[in-house]
C-alpha atoms as a PDB file:
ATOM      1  CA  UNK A   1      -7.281  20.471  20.672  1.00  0.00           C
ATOM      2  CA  UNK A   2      -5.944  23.189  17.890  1.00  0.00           C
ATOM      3  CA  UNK A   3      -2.944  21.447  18.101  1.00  0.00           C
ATOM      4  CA  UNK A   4      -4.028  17.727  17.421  1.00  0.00           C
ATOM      5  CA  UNK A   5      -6.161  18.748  14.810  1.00  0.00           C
ATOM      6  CA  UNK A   6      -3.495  21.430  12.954  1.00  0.00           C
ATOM      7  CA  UNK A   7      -1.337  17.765  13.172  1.00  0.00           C
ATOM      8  CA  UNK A   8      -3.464  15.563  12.115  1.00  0.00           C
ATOM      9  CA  UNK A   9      -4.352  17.958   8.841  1.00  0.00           C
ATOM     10  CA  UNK A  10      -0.829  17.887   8.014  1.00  0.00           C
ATOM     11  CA  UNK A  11      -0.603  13.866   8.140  1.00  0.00           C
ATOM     12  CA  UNK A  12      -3.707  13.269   5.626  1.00  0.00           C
ATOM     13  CA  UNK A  13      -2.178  15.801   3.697  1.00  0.00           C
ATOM     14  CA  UNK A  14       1.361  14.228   4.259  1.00  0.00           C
ATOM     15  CA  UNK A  15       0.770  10.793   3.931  1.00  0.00           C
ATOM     16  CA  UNK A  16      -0.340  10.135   0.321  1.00  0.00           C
ATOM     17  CA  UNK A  17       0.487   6.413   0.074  1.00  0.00           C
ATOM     18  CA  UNK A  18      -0.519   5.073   3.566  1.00  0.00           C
ATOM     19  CA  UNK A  19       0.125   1.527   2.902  1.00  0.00           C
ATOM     20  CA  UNK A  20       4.005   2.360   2.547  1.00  0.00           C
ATOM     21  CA  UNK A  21       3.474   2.377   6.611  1.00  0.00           C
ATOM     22  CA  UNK A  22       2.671  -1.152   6.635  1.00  0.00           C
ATOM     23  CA  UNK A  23       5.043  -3.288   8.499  1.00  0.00           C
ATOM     24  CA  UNK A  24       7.521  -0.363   9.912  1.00  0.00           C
ATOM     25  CA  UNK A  25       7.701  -0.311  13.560  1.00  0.00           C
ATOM     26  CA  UNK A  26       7.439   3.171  15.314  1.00  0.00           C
ATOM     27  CA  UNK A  27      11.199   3.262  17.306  1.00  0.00           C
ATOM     28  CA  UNK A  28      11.829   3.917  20.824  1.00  0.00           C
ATOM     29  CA  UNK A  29      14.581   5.980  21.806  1.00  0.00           C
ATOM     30  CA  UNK A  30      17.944   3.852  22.285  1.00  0.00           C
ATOM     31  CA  UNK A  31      15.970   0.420  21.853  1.00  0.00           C
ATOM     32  CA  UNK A  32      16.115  -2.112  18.982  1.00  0.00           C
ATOM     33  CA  UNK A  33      12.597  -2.291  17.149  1.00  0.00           C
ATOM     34  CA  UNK A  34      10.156  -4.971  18.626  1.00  0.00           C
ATOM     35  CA  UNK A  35       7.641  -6.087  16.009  1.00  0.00           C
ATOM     36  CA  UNK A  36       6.090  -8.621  18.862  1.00  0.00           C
ATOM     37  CA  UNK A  37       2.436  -7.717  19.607  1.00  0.00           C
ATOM     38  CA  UNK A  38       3.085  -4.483  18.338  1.00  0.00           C
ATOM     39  CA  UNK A  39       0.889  -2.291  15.983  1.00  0.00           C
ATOM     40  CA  UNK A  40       2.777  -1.008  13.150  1.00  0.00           C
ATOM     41  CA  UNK A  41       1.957   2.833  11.448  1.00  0.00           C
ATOM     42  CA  UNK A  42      -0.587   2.026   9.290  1.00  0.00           C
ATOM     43  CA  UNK A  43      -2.626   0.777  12.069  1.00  0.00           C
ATOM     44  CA  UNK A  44      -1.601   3.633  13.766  1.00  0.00           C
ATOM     45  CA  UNK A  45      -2.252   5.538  10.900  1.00  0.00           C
ATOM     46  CA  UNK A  46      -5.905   4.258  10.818  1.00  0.00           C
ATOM     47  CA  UNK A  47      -6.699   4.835  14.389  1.00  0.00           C
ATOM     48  CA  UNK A  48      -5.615   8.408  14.327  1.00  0.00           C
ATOM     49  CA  UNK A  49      -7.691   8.981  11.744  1.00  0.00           C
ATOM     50  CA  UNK A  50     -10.686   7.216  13.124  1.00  0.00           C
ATOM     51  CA  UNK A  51     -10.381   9.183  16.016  1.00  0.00           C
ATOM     52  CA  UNK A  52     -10.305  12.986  14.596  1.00  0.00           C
ATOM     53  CA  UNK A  53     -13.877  13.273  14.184  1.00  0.00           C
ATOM     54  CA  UNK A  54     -14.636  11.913  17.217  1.00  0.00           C
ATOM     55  CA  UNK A  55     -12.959  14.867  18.817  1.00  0.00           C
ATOM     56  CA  UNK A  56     -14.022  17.165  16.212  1.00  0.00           C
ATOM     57  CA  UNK A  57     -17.612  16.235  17.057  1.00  0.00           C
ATOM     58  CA  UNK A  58     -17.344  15.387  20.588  1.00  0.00           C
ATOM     59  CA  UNK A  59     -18.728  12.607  21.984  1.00  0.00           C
ATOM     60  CA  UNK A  60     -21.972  13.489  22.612  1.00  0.00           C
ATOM     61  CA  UNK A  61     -22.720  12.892  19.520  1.00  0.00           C
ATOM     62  CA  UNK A  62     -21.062   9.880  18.879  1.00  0.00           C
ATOM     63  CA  UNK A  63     -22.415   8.098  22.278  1.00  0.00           C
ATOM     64  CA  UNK A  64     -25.966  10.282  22.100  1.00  0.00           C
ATOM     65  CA  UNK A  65     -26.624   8.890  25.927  1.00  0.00           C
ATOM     66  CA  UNK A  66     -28.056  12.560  27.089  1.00  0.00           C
ATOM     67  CA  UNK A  67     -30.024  12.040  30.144  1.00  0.00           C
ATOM     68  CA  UNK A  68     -33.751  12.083  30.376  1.00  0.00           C
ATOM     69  CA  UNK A  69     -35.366  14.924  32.138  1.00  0.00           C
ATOM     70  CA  UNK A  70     -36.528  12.906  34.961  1.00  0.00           C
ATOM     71  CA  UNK A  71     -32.949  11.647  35.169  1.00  0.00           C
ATOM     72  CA  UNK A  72     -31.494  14.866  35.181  1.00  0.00           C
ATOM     73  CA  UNK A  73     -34.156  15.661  38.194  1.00  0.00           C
ATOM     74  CA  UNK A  74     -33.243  12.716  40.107  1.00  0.00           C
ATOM     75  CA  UNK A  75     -29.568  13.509  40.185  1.00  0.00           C
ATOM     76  CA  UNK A  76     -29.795  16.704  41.379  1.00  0.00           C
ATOM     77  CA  UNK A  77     -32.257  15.841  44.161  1.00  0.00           C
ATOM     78  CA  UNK A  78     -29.595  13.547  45.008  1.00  0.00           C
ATOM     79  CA  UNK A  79     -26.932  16.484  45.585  1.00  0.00           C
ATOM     80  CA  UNK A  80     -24.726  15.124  42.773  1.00  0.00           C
ATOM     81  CA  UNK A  81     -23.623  18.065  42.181  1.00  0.00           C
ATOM     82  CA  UNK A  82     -21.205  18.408  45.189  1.00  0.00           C
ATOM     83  CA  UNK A  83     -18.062  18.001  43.879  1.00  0.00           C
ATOM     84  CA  UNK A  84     -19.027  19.023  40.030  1.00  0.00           C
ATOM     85  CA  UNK A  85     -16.021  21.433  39.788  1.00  0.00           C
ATOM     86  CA  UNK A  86     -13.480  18.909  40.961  1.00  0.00           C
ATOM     87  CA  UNK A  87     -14.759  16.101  38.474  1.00  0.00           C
ATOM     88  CA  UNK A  88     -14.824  18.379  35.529  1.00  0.00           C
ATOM     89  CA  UNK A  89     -11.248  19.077  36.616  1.00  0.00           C
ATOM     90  CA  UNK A  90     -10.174  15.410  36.490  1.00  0.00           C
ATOM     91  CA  UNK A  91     -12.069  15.262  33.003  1.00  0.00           C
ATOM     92  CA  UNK A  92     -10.774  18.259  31.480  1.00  0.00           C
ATOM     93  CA  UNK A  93      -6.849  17.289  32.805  1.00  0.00           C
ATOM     94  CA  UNK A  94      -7.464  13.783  31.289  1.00  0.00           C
ATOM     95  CA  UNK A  95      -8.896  15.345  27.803  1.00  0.00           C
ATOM     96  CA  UNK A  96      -5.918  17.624  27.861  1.00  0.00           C
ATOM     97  CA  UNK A  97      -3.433  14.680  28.288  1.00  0.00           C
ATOM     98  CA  UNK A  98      -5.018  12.177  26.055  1.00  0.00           C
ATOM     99  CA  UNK A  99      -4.797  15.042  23.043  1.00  0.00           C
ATOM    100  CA  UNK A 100      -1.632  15.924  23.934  1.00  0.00           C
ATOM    101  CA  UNK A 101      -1.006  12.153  23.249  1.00  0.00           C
ATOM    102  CA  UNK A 102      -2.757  11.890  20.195  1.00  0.00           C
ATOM    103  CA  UNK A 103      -0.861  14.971  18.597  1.00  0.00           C
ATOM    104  CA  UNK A 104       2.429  13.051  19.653  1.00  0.00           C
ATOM    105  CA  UNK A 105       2.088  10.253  18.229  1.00  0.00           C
ATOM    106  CA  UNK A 106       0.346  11.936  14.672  1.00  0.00           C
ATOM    107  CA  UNK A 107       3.199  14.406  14.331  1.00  0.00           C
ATOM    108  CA  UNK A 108       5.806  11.256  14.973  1.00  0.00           C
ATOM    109  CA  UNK A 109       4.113   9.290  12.268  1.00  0.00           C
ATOM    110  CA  UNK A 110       3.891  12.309   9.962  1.00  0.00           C
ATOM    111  CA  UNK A 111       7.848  12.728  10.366  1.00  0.00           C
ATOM    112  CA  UNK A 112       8.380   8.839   9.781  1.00  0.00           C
ATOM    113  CA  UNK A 113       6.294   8.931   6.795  1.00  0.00           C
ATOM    114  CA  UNK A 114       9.208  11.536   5.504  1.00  0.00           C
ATOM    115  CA  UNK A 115      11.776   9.513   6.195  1.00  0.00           C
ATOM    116  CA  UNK A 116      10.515   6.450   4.653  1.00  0.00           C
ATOM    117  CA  UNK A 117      10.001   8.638   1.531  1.00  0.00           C
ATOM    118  CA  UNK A 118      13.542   9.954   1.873  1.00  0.00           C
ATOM    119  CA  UNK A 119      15.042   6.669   1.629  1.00  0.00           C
ATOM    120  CA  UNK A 120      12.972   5.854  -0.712  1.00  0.00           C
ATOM    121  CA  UNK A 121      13.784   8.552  -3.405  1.00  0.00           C
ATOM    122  CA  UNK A 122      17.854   8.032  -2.060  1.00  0.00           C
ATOM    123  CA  UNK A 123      18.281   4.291  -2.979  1.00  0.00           C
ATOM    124  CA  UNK A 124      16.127   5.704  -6.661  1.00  0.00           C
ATOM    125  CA  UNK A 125      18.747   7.908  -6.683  1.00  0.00           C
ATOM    126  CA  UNK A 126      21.425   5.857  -6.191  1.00  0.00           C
ATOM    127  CA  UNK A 127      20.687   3.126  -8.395  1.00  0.00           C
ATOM    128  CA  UNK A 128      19.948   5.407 -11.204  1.00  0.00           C
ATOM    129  CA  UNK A 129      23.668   6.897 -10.496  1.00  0.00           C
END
């Protein structure tokens, strides 16, 4: 979670001018851009940062659906509890993935941001050559 949230510091701090994302396409490996369907980086941009304090937080807070006493009671008269370890397993694994995810795709936009402003400031260059 460090990670995604070290990356996603250094892409608010990065990315200054957001709307410069606007229409550019993140790019697969080997494959032509696709704009069909397709979100481009400022959408991305805007989701990424929608989601950081959601997982700052945690989303017990967000969703606030704690369990009633007598609901808490019930389940573990049922013997919910059986298999506790290996569903907080499957939770944590799927956490771990989805963040790993997240930091992916914030450090990719983060370096594409870069670029954009690298071209930018060579074609000022160039046409003030």
């Amino acid at each position: 979670m460090e990670q995604y949230l070290l990356a996603t510091q250094k892409m608010e701090q990065e990315v200054m001018f957001p709307s410069l994302l606007r229409g550019v396409f993140p790019q697969q490996e080997g494959a032509a851009p696709a704009a069909g369907g397709r979100t481009d980086l400022y959408e991305r941009y805007q989701l990424l940062k929608a989601i950081k304090p959601v997982v700052e937080k945690g989303l017990a807070s967000v969703t606030d659906q704690n369990q009633t006493g007598a609901e808490a009671d019930t389940a573990l008269d049922e013997g919910s509890d059986s298999n506790l370890e290996e569903r907080l397993s499957h939770h944590v694994n799927g956490l771990q993935q989805v963040l790993t995810d997240l930091t992916k795709n914030t450090k990719a936009l983060t370096r594409r941001y870069s670029q954009i402003l690298e071209q930018m400031s060579l074609s000022e260059y160039q046409s003030s050559s």
